[in-house]
PDB file of N, CA and C in Angstrom:
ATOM      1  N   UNK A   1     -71.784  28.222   3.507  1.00  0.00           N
ATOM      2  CA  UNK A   1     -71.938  28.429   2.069  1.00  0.00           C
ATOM      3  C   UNK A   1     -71.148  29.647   1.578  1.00  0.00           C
ATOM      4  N   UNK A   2     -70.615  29.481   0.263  1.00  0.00           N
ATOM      5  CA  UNK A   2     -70.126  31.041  -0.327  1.00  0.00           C
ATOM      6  C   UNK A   2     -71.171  32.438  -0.144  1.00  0.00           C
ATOM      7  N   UNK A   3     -70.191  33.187   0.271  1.00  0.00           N
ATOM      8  CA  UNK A   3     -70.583  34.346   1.157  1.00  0.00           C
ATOM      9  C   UNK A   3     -71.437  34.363   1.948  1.00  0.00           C
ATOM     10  N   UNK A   4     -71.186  33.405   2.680  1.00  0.00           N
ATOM     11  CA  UNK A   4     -71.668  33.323   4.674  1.00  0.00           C
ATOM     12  C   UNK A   4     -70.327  33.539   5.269  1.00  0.00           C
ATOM     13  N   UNK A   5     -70.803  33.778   6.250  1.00  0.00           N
ATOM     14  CA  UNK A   5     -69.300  33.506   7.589  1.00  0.00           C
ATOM     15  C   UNK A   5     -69.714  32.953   8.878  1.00  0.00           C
ATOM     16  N   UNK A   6     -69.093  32.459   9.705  1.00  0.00           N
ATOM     17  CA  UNK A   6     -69.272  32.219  10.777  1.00  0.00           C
ATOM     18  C   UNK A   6     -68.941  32.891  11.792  1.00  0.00           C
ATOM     19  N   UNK A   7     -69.887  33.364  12.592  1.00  0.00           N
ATOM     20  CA  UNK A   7     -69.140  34.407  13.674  1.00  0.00           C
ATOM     21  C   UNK A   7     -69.481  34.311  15.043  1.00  0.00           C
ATOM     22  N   UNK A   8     -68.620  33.962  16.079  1.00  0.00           N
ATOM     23  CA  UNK A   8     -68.528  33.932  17.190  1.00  0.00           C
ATOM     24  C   UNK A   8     -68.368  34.948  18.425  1.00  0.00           C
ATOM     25  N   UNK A   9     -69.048  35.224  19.272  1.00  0.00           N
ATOM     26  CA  UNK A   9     -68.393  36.305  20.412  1.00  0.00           C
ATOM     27  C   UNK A   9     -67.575  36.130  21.387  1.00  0.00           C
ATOM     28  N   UNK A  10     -66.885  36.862  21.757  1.00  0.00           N
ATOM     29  CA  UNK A  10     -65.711  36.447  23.200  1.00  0.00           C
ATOM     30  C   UNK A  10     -66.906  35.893  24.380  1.00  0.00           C
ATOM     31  N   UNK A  11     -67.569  35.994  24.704  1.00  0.00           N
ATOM     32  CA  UNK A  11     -68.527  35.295  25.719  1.00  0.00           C
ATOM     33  C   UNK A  11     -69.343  34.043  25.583  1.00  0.00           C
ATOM     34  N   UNK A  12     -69.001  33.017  25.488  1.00  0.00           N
ATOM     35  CA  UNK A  12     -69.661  31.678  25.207  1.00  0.00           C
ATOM     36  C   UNK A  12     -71.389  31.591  25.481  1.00  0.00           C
ATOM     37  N   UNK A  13     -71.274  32.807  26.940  1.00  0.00           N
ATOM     38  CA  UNK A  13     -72.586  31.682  27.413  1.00  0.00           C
ATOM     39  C   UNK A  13     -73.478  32.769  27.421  1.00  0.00           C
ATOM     40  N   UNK A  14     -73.002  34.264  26.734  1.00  0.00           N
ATOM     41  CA  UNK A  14     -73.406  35.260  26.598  1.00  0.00           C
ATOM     42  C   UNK A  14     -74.050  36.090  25.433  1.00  0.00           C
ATOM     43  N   UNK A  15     -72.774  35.419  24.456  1.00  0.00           N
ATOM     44  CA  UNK A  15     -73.249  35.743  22.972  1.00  0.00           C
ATOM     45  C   UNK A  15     -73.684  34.987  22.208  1.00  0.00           C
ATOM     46  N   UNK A  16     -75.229  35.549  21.420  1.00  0.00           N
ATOM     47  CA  UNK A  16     -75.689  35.167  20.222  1.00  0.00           C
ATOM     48  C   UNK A  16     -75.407  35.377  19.219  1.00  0.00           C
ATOM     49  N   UNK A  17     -74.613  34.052  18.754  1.00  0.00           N
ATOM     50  CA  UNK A  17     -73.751  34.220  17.630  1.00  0.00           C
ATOM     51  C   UNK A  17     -74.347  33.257  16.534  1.00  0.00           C
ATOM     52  N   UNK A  18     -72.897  32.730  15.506  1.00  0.00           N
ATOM     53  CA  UNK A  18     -73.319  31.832  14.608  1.00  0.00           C
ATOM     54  C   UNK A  18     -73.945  30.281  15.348  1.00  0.00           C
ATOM     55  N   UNK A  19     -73.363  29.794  17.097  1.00  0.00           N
ATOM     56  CA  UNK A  19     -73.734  29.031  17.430  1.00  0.00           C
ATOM     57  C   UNK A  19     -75.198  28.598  17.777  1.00  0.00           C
ATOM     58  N   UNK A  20     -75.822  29.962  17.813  1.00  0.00           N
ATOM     59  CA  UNK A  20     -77.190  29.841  17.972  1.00  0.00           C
ATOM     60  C   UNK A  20     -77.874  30.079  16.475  1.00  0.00           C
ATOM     61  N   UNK A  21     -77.410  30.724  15.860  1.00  0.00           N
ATOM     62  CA  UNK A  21     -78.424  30.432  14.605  1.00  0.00           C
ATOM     63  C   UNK A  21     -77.554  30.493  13.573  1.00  0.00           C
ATOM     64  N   UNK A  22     -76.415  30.101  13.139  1.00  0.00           N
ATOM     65  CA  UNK A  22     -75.667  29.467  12.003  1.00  0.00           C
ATOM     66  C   UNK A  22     -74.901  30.573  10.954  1.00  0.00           C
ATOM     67  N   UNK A  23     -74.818  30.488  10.050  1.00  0.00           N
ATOM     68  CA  UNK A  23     -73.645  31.088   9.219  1.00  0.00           C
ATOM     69  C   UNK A  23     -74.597  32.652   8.990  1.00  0.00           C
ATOM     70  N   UNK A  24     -74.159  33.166   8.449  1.00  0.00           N
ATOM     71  CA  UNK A  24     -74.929  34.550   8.390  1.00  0.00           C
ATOM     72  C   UNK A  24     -74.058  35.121   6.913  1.00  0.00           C
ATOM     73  N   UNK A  25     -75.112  35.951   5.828  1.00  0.00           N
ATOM     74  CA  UNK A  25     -74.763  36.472   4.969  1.00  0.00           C
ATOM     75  C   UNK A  25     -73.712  37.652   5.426  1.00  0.00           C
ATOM     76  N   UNK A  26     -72.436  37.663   4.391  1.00  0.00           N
ATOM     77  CA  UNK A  26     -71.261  38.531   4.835  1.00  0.00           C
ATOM     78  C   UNK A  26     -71.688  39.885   4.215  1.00  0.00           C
ATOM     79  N   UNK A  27     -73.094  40.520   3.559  1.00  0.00           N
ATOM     80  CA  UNK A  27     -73.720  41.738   3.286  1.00  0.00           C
ATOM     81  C   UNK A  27     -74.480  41.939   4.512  1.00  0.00           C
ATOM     82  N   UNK A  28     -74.401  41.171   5.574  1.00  0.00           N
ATOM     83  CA  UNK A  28     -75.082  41.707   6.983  1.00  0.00           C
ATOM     84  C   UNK A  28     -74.088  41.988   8.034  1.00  0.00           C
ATOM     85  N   UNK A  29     -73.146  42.274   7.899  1.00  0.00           N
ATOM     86  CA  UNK A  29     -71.762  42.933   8.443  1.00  0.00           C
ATOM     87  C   UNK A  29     -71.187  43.810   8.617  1.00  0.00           C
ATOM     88  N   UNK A  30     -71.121  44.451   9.643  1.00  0.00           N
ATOM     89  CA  UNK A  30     -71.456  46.082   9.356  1.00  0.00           C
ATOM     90  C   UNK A  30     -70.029  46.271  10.656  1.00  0.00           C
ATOM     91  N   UNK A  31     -69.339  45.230  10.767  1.00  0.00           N
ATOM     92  CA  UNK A  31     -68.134  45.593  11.385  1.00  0.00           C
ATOM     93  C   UNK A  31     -66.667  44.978  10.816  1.00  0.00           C
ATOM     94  N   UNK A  32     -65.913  44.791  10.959  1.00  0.00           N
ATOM     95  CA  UNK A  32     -64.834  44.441  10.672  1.00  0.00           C
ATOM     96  C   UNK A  32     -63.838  43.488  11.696  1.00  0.00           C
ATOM     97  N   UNK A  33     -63.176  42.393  11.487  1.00  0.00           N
ATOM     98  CA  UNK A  33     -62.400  41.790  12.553  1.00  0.00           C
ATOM     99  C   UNK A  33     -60.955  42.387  12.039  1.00  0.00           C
ATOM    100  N   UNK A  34     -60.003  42.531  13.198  1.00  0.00           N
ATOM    101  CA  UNK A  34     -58.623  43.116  12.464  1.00  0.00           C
ATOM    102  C   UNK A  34     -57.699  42.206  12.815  1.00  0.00           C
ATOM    103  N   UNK A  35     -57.836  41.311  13.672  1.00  0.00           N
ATOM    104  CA  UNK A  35     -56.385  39.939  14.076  1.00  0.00           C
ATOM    105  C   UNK A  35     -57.293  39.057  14.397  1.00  0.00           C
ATOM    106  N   UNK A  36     -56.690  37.929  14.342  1.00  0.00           N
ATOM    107  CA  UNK A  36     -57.120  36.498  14.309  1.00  0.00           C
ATOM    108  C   UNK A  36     -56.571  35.891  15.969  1.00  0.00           C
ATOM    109  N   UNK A  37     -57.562  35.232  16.335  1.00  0.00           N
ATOM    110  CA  UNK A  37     -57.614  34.745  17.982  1.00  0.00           C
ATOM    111  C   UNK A  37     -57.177  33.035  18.160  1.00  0.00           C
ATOM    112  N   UNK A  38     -58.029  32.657  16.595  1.00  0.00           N
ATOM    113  CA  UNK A  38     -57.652  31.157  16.509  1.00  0.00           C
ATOM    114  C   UNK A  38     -57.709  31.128  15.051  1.00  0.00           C
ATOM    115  N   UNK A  39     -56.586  30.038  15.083  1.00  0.00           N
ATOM    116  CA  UNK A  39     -56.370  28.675  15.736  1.00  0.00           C
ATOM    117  C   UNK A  39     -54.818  29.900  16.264  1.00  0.00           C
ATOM    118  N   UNK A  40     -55.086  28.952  17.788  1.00  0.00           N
ATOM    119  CA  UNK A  40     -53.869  29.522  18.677  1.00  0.00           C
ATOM    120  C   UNK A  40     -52.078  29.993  17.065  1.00  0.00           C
ATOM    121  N   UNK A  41     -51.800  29.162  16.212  1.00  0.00           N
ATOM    122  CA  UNK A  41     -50.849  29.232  15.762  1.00  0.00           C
ATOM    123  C   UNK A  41     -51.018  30.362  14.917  1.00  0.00           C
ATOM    124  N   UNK A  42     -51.929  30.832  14.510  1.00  0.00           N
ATOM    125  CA  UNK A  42     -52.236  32.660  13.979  1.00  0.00           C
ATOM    126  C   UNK A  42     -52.722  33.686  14.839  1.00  0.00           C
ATOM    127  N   UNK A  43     -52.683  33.417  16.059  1.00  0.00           N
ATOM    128  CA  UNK A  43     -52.970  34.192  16.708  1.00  0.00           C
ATOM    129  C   UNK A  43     -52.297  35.483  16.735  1.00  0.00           C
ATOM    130  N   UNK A  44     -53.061  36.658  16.711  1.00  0.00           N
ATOM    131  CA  UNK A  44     -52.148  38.051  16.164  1.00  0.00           C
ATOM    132  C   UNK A  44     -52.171  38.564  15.304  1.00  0.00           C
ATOM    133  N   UNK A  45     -52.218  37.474  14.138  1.00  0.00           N
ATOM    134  CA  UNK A  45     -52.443  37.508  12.493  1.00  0.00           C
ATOM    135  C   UNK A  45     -52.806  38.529  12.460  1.00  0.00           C
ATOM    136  N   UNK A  46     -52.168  39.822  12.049  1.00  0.00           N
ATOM    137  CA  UNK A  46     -52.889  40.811  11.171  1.00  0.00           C
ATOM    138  C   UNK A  46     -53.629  40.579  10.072  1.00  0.00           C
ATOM    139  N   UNK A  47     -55.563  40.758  10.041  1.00  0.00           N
ATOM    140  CA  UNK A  47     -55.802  40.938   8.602  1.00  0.00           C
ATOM    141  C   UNK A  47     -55.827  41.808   7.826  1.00  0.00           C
ATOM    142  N   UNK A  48     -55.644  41.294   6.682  1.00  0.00           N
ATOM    143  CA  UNK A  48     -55.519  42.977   5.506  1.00  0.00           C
ATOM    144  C   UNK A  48     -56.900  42.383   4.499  1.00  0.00           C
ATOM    145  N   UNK A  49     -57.087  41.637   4.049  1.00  0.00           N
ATOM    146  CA  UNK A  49     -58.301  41.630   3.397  1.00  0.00           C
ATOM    147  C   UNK A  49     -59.186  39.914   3.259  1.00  0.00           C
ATOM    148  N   UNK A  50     -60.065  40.375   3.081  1.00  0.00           N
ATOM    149  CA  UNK A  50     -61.050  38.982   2.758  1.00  0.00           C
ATOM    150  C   UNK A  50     -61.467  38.872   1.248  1.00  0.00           C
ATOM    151  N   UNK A  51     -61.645  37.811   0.936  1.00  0.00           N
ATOM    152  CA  UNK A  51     -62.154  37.337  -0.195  1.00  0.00           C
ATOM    153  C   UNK A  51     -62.595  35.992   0.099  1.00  0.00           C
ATOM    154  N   UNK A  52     -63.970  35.799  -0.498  1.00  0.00           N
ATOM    155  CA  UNK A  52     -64.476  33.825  -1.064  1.00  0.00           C
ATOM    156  C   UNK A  52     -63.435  33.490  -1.317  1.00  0.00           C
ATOM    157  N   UNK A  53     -62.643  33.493  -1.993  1.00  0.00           N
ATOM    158  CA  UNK A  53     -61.518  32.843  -2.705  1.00  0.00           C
ATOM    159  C   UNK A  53     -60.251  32.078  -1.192  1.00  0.00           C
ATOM    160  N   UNK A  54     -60.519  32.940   0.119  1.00  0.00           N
ATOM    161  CA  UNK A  54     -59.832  32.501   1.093  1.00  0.00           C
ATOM    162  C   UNK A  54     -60.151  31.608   1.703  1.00  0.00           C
ATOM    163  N   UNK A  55     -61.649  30.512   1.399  1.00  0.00           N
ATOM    164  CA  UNK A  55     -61.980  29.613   2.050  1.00  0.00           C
ATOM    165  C   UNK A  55     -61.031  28.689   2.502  1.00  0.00           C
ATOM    166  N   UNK A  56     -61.484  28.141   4.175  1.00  0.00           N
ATOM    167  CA  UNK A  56     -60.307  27.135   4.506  1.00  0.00           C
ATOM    168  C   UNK A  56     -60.788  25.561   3.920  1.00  0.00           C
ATOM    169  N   UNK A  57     -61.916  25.349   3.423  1.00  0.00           N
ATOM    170  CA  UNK A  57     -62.706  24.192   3.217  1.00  0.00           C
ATOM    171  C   UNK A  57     -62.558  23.682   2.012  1.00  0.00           C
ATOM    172  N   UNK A  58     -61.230  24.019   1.338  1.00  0.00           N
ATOM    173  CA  UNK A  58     -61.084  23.810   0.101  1.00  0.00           C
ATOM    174  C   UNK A  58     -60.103  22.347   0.039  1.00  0.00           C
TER     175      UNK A  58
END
């Protein structure tokens, strides 16, 4: 939903993430991601900012 995110950890079988309990409000975020891992073809991606407006589901 607008202003959720989905968030995943580098450890599949380790981290409790969005896979265990789902999208999470982006006012409960208290860190920052700085490059993008996937999809393999942005990988590196420097980010510079977020906005709703960047949804990929459009």
């Amino acid at each position: 939903p607008k202003g959720h995110v989905w968030v995943e950890g580098d450890n599949k079988r380790a981290s409790y993430d969005s896979r265990h309990f789902g999208c999470i409000a982006r006012g409960l975020i208290t860190g920052r991601a700085l490059y993008v891992i996937w999809p393999p073809k942005r990988f590196g991606t420097k980010l510079t900012s977020f906005n709703d407006d960047d949804d990929d589901d459009d």
